[in-house]
PDB file of N, CA and C in Angstrom:
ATOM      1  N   UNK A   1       1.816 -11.286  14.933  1.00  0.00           N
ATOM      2  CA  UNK A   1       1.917 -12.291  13.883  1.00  0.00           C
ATOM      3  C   UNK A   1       1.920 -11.593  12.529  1.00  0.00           C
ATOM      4  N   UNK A   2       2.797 -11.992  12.025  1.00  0.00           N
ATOM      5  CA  UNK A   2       2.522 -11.760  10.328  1.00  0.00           C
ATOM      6  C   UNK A   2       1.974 -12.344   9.316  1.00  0.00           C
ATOM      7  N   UNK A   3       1.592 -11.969   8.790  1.00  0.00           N
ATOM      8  CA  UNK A   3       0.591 -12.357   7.574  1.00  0.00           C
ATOM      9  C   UNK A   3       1.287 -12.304   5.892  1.00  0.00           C
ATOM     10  N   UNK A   4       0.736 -13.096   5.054  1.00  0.00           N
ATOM     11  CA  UNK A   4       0.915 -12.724   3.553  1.00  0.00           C
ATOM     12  C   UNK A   4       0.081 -12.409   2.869  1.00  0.00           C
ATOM     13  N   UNK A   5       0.155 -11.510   2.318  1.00  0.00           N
ATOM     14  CA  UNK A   5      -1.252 -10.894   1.563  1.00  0.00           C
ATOM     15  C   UNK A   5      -0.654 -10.750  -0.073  1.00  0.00           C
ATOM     16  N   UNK A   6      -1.741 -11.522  -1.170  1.00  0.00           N
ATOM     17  CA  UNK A   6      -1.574 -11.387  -2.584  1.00  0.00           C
ATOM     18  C   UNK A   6      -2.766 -10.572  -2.527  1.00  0.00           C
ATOM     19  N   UNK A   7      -2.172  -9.542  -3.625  1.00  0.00           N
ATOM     20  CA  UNK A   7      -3.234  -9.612  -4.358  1.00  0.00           C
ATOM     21  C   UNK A   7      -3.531  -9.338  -5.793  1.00  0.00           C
ATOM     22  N   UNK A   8      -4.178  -9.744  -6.600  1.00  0.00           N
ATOM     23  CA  UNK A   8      -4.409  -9.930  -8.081  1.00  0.00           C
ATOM     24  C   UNK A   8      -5.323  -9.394  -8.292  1.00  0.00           C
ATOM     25  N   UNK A   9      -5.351  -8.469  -9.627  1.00  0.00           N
ATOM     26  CA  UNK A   9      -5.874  -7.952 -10.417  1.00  0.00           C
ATOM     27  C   UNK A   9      -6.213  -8.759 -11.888  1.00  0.00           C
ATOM     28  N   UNK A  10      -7.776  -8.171 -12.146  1.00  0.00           N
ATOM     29  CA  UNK A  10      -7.801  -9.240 -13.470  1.00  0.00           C
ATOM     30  C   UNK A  10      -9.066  -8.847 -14.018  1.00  0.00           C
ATOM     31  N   UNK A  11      -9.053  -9.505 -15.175  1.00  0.00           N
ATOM     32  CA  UNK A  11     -10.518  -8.943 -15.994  1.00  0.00           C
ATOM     33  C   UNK A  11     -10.850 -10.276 -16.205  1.00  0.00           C
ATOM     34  N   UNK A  12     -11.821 -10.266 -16.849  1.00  0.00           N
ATOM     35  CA  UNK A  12     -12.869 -12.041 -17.063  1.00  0.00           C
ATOM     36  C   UNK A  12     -12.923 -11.722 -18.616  1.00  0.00           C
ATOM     37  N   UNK A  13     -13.353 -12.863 -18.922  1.00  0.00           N
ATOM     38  CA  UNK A  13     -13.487 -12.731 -20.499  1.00  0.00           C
ATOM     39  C   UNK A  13     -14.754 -12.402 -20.722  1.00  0.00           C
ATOM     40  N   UNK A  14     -15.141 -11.661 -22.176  1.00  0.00           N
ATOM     41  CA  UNK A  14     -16.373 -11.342 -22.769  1.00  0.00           C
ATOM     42  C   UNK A  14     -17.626 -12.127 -22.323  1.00  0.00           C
ATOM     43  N   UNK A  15     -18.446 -11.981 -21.693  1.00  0.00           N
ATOM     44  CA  UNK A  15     -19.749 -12.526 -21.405  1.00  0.00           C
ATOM     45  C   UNK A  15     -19.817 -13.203 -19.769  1.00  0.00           C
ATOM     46  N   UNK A  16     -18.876 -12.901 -19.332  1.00  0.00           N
ATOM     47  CA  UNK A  16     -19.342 -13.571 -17.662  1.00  0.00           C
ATOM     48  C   UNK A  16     -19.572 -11.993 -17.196  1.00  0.00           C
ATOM     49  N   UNK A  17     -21.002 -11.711 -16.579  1.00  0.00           N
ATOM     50  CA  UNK A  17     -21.399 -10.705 -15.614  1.00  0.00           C
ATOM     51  C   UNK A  17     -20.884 -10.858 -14.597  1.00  0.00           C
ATOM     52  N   UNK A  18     -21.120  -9.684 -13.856  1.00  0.00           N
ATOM     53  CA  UNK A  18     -20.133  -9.342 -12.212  1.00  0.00           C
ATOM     54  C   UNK A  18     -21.248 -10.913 -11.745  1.00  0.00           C
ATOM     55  N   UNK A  19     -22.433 -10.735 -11.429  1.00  0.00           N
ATOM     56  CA  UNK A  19     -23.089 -11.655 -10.767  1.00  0.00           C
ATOM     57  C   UNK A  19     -22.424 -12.891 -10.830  1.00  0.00           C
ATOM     58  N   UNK A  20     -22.238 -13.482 -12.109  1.00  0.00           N
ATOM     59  CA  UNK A  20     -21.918 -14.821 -12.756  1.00  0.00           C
ATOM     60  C   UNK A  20     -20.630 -15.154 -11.939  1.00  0.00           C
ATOM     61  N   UNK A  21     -19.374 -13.801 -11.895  1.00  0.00           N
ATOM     62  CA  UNK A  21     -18.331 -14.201 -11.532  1.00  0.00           C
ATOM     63  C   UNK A  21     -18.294 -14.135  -9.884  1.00  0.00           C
ATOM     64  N   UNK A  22     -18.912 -13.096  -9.055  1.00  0.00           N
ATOM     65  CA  UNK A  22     -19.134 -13.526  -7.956  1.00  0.00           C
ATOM     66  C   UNK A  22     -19.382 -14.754  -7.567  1.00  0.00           C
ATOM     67  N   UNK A  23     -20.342 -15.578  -8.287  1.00  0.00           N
ATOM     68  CA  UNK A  23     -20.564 -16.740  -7.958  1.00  0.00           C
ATOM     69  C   UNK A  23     -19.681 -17.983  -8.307  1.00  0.00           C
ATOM     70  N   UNK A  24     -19.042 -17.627  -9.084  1.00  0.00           N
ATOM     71  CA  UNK A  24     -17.624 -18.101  -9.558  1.00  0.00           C
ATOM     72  C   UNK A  24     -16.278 -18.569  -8.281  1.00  0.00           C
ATOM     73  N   UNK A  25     -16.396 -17.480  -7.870  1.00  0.00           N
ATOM     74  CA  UNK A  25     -15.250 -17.308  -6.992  1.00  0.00           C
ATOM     75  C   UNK A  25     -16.128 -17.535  -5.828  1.00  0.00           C
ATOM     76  N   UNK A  26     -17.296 -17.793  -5.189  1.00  0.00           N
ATOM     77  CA  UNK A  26     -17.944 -18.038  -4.070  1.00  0.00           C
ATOM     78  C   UNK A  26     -17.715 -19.815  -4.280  1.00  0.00           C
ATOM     79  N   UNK A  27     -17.762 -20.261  -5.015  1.00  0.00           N
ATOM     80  CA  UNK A  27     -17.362 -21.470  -5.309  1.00  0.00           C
ATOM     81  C   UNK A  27     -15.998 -22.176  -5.299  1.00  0.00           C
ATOM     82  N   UNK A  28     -15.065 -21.143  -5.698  1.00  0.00           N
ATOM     83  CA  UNK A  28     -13.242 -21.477  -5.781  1.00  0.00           C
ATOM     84  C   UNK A  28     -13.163 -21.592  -4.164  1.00  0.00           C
ATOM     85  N   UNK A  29     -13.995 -20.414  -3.285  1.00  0.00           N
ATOM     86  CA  UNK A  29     -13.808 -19.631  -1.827  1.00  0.00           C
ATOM     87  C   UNK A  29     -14.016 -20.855  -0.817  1.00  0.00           C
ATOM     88  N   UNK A  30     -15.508 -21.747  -1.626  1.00  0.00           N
ATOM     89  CA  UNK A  30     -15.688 -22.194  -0.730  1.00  0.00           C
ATOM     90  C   UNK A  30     -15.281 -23.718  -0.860  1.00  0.00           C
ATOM     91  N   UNK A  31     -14.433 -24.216  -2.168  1.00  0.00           N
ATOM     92  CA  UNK A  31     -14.400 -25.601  -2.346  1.00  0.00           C
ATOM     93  C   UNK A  31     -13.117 -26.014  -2.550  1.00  0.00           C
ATOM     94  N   UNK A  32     -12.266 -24.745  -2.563  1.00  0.00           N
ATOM     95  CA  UNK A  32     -10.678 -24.967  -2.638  1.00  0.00           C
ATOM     96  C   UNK A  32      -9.963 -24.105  -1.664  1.00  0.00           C
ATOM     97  N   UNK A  33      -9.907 -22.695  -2.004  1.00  0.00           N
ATOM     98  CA  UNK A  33      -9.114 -22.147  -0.677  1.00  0.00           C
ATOM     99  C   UNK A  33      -9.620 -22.059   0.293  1.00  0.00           C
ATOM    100  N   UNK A  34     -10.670 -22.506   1.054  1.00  0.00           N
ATOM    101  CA  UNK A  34     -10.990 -22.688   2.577  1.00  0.00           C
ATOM    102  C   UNK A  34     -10.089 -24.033   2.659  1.00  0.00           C
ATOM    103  N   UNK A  35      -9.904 -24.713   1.913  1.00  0.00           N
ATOM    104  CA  UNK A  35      -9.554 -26.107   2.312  1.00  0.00           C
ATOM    105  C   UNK A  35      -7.790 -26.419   2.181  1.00  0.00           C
ATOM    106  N   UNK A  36      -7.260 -25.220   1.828  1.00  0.00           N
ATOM    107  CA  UNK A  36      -5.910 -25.102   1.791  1.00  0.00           C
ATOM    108  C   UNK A  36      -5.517 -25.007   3.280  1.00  0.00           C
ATOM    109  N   UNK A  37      -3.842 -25.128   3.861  1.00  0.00           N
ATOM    110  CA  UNK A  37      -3.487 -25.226   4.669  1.00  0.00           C
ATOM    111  C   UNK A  37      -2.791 -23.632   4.833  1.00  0.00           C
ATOM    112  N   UNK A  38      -3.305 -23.125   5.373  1.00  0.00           N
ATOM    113  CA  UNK A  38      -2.950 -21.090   6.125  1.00  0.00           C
ATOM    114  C   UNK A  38      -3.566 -20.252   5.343  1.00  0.00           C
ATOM    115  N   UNK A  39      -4.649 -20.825   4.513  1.00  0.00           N
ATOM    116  CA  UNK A  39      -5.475 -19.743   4.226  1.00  0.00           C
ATOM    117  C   UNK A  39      -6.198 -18.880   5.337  1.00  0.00           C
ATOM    118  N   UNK A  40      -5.991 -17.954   5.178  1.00  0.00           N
ATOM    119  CA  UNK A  40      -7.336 -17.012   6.068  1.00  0.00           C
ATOM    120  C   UNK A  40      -8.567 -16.496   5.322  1.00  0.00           C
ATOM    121  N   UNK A  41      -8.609 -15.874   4.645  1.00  0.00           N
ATOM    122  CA  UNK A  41     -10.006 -14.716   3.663  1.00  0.00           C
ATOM    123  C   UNK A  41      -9.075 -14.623   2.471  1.00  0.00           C
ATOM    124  N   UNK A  42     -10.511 -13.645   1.891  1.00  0.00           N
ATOM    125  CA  UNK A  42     -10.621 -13.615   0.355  1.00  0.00           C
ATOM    126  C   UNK A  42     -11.208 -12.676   0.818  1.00  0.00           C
ATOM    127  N   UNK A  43     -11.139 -11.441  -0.406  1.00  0.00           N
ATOM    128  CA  UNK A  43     -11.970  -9.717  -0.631  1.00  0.00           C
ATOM    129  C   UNK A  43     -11.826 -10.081  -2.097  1.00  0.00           C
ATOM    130  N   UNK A  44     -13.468  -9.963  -2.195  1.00  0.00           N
ATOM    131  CA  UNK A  44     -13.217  -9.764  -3.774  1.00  0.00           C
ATOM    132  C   UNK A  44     -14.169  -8.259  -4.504  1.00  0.00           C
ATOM    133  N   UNK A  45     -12.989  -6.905  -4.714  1.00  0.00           N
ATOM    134  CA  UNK A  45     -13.456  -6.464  -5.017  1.00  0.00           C
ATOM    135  C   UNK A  45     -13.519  -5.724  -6.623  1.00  0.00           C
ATOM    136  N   UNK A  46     -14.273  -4.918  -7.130  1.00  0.00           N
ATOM    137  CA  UNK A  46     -14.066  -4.414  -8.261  1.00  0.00           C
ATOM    138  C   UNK A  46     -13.999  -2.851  -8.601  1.00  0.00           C
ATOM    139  N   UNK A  47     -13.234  -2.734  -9.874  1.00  0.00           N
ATOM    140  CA  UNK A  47     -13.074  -1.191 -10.089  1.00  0.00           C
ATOM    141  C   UNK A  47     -13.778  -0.881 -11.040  1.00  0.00           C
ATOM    142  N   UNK A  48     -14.865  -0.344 -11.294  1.00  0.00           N
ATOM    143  CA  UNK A  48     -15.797  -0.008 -12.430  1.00  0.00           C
ATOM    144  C   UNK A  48     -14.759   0.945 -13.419  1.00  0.00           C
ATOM    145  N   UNK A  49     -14.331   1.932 -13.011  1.00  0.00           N
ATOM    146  CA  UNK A  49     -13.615   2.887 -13.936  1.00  0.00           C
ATOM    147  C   UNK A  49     -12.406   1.749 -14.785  1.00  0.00           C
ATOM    148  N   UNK A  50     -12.066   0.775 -14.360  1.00  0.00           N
ATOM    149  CA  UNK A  50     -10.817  -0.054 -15.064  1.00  0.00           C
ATOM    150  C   UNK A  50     -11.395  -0.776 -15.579  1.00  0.00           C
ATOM    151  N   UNK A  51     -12.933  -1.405 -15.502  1.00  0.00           N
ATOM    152  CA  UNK A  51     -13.260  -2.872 -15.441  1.00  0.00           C
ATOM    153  C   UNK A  51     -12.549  -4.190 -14.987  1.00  0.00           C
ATOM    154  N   UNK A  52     -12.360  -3.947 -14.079  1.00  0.00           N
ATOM    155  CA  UNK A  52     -10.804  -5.019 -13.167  1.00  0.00           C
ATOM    156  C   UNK A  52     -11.419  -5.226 -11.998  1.00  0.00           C
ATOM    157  N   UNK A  53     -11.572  -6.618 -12.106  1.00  0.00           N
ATOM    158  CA  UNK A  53     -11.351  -7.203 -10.576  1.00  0.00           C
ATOM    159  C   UNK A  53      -9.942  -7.350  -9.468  1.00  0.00           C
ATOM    160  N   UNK A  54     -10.647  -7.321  -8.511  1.00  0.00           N
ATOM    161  CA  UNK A  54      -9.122  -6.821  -7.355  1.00  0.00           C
ATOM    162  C   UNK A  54      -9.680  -8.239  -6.267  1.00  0.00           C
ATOM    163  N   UNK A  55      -8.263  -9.207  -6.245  1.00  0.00           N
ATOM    164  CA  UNK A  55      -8.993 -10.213  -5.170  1.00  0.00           C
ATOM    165  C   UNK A  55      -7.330 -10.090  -4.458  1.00  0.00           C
ATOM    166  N   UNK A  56      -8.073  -9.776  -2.645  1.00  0.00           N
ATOM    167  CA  UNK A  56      -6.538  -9.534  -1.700  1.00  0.00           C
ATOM    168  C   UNK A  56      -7.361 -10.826  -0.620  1.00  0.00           C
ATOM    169  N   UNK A  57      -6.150 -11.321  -1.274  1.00  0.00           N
ATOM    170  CA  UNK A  57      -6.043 -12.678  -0.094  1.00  0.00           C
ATOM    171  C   UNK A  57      -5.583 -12.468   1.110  1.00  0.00           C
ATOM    172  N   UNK A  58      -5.319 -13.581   2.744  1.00  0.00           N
ATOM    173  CA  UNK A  58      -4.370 -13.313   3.407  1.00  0.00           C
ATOM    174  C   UNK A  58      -4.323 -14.587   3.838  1.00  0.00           C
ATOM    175  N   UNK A  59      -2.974 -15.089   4.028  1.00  0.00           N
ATOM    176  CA  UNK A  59      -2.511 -16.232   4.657  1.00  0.00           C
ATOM    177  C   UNK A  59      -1.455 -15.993   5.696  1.00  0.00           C
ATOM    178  N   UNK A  60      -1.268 -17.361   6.251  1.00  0.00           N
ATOM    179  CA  UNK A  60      -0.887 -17.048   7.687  1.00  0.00           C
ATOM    180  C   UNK A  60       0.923 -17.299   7.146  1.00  0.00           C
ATOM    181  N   UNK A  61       1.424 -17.763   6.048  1.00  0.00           N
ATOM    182  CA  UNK A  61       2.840 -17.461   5.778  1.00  0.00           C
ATOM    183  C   UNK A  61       3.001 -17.289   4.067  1.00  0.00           C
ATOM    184  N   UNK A  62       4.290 -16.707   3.841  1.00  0.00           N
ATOM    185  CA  UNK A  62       4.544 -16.640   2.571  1.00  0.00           C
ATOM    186  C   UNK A  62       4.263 -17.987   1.785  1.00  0.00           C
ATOM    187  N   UNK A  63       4.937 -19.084   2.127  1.00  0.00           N
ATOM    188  CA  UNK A  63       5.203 -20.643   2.190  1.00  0.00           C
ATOM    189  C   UNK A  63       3.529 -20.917   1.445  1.00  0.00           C
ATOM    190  N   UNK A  64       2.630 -21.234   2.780  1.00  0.00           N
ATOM    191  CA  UNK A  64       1.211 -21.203   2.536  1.00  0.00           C
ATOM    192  C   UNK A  64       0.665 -20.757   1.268  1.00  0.00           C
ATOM    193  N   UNK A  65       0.743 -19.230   0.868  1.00  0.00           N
ATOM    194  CA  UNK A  65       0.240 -18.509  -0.010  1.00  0.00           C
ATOM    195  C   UNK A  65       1.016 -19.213  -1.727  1.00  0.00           C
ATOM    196  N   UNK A  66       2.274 -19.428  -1.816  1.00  0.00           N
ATOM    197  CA  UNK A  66       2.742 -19.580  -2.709  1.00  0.00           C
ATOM    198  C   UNK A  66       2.539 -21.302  -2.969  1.00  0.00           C
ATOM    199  N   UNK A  67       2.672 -21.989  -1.926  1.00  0.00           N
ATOM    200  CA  UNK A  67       2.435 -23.484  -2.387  1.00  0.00           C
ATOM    201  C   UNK A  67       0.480 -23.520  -2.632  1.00  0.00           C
ATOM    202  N   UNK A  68       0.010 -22.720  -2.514  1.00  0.00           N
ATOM    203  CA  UNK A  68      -1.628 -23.006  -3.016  1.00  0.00           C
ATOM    204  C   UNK A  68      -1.656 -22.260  -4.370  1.00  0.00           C
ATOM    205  N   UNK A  69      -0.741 -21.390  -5.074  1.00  0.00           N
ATOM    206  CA  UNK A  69      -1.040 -20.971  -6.429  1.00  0.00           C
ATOM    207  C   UNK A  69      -0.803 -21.443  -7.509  1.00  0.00           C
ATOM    208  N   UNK A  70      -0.162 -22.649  -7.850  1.00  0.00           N
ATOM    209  CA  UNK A  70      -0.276 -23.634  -8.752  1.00  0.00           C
ATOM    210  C   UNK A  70      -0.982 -24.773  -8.357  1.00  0.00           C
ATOM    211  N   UNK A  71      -1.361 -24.730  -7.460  1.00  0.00           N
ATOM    212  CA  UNK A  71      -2.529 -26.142  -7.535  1.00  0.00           C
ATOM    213  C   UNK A  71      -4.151 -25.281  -7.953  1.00  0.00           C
ATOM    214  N   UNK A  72      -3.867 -23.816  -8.555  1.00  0.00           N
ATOM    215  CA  UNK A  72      -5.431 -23.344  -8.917  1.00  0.00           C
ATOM    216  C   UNK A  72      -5.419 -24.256 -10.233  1.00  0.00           C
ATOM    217  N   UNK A  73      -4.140 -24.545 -11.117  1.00  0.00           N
ATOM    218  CA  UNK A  73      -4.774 -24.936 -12.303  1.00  0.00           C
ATOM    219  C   UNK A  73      -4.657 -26.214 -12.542  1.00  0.00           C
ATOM    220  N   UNK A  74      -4.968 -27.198 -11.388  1.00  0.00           N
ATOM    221  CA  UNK A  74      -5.038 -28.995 -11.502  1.00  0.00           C
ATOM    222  C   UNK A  74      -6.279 -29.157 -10.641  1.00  0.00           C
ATOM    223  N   UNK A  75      -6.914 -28.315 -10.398  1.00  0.00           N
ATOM    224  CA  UNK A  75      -7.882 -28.819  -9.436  1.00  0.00           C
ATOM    225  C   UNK A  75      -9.057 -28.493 -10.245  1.00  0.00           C
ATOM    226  N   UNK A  76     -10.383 -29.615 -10.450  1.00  0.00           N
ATOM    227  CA  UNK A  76     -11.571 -29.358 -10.748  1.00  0.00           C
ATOM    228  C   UNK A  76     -12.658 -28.512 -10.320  1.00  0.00           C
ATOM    229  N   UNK A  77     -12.056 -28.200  -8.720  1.00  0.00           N
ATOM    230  CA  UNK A  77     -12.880 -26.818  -8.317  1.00  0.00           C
ATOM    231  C   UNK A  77     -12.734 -25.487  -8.601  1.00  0.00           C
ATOM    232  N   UNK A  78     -11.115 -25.624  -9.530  1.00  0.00           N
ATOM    233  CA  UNK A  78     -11.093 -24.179  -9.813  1.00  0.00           C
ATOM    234  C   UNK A  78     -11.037 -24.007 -11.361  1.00  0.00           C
ATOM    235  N   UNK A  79     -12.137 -24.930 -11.916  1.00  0.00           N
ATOM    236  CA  UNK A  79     -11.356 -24.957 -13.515  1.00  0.00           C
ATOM    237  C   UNK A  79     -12.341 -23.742 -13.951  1.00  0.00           C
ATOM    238  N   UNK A  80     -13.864 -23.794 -13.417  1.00  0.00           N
ATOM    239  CA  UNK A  80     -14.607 -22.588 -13.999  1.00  0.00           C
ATOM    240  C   UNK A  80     -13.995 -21.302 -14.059  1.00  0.00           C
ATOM    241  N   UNK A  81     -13.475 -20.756 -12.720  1.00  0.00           N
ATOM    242  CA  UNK A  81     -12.946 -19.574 -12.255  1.00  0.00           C
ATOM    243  C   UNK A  81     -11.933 -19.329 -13.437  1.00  0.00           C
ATOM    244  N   UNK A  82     -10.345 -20.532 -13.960  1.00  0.00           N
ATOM    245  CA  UNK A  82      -9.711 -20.497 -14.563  1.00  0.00           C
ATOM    246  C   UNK A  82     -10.211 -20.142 -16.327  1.00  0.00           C
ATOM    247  N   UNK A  83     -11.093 -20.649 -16.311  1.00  0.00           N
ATOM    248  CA  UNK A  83     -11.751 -20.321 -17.980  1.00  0.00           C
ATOM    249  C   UNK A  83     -12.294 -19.035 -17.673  1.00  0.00           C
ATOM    250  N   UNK A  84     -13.205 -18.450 -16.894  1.00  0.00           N
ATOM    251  CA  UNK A  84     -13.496 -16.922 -17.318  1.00  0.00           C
ATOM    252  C   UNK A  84     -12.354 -15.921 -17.073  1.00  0.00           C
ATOM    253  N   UNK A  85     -11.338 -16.174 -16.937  1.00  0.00           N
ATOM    254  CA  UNK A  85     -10.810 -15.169 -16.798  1.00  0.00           C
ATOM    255  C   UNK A  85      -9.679 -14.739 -18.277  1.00  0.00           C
ATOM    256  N   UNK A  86      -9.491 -13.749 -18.505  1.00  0.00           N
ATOM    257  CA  UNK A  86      -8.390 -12.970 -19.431  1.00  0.00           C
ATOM    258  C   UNK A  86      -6.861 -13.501 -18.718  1.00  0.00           C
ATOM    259  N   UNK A  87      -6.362 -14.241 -19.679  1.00  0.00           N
ATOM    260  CA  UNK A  87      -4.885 -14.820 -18.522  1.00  0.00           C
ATOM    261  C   UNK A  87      -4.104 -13.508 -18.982  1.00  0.00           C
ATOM    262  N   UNK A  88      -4.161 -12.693 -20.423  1.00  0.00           N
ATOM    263  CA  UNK A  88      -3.350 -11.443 -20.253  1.00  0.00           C
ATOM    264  C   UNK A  88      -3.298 -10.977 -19.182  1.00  0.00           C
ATOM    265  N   UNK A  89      -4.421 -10.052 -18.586  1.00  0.00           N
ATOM    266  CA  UNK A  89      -5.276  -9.565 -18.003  1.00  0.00           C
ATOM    267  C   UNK A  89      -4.499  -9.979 -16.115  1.00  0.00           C
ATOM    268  N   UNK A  90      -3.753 -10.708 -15.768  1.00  0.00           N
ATOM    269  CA  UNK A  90      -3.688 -11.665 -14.616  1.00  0.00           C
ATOM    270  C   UNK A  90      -2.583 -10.760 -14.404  1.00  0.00           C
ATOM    271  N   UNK A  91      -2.206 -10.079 -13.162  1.00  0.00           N
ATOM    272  CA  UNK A  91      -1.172  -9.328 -12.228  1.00  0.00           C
ATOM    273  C   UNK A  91      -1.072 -10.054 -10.942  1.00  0.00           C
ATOM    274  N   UNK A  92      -0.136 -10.505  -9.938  1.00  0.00           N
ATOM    275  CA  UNK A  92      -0.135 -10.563  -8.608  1.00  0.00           C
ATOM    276  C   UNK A  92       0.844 -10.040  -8.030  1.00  0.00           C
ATOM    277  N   UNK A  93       0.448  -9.385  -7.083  1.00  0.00           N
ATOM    278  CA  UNK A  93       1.651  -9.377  -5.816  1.00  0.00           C
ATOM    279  C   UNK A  93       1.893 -10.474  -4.626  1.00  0.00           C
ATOM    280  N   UNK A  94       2.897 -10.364  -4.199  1.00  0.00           N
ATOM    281  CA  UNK A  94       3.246 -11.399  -3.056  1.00  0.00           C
ATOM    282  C   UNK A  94       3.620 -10.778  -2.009  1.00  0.00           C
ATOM    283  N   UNK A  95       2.904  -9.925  -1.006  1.00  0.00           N
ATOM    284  CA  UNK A  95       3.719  -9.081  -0.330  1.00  0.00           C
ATOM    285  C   UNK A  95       3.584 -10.010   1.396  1.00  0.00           C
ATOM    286  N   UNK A  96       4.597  -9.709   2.284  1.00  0.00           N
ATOM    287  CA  UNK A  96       4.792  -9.735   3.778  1.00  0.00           C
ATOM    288  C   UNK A  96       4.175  -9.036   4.375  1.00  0.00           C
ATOM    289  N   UNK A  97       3.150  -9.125   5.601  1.00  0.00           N
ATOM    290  CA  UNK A  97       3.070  -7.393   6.190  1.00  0.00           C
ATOM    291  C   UNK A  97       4.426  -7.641   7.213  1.00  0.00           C
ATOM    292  N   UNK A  98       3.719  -5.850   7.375  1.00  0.00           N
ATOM    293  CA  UNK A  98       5.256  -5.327   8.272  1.00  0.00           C
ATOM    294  C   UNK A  98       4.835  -4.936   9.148  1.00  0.00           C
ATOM    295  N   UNK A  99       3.358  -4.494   9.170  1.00  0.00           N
ATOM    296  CA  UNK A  99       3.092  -3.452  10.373  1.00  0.00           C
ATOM    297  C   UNK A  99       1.404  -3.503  10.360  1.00  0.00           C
ATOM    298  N   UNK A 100       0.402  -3.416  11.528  1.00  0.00           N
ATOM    299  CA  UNK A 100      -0.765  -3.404  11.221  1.00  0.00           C
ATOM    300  C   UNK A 100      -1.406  -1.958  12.499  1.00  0.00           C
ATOM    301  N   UNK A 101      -2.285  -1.445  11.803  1.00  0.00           N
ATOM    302  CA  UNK A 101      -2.843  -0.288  12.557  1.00  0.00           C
ATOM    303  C   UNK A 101      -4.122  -0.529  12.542  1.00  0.00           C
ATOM    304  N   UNK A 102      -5.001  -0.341  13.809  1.00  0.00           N
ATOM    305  CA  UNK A 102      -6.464  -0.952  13.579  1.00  0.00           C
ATOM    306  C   UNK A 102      -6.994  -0.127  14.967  1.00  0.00           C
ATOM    307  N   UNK A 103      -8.347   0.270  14.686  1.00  0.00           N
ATOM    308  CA  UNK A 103      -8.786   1.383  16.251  1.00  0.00           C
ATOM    309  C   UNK A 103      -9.137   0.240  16.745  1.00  0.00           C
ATOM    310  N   UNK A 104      -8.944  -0.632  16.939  1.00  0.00           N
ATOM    311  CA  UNK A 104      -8.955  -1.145  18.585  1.00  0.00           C
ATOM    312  C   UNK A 104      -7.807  -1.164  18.863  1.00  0.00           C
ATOM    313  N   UNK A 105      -6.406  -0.907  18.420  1.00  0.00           N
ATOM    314  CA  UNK A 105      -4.786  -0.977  19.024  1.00  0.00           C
ATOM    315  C   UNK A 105      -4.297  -0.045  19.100  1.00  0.00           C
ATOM    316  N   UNK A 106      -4.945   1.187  18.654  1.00  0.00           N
ATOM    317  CA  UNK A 106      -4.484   2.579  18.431  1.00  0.00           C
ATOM    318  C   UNK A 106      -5.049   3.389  20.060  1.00  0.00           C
TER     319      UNK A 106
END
């Protein structure tokens, strides 16, 4: 099976701590994209040397992934997440996988 994996890079604006925004996005995680149709997970990680957050999604089709990224900014569960963040600051990819390697298949 193939998968779609985004993932976005981004900074928050002046005054939300890592804590604050973890809890931010534990909230988007758990009150909007669990409740989308082919979501799978969320990784939300960070790069101290950039100050940039890195969030790699995966959904079960391209379709899926792209019809849930404009409903982040009409929905009331994601309006917090939408205000701390730097919209400069906002990169995504949209990629297909092609191929997966994992020691239990190897």
């Amino acid at each position: 099976m193939s998968i779609a994996t985004e993932i976005v890079t981004l900074k928050t604006i002046l005054g939300v701590t890592k804590d604050r925004f973890i809890g931010i996005v534990d909230g988007v995680e758990k009150n909007f994209h669990s409740k989308l149709p082919g979501f799978i997970d969320t990784e939300l990680l960070y790069d101290d040397k950039a100050d940039e957050w890195i969030m790699v999604q995966h959904w079960d089709s391209l379709d899926s992934m792209r019809s849930a990224s404009p409903k982040m900014f009409n929905n009331p569960d994601t309006e917090l997440f939408v205000q701390s963040l730097d919209p400069k600051s906002v990169k995504k990819l949209m990629l297909l996988q092609l191929g997966v390697w994992s020691k239990e298949t190897l």
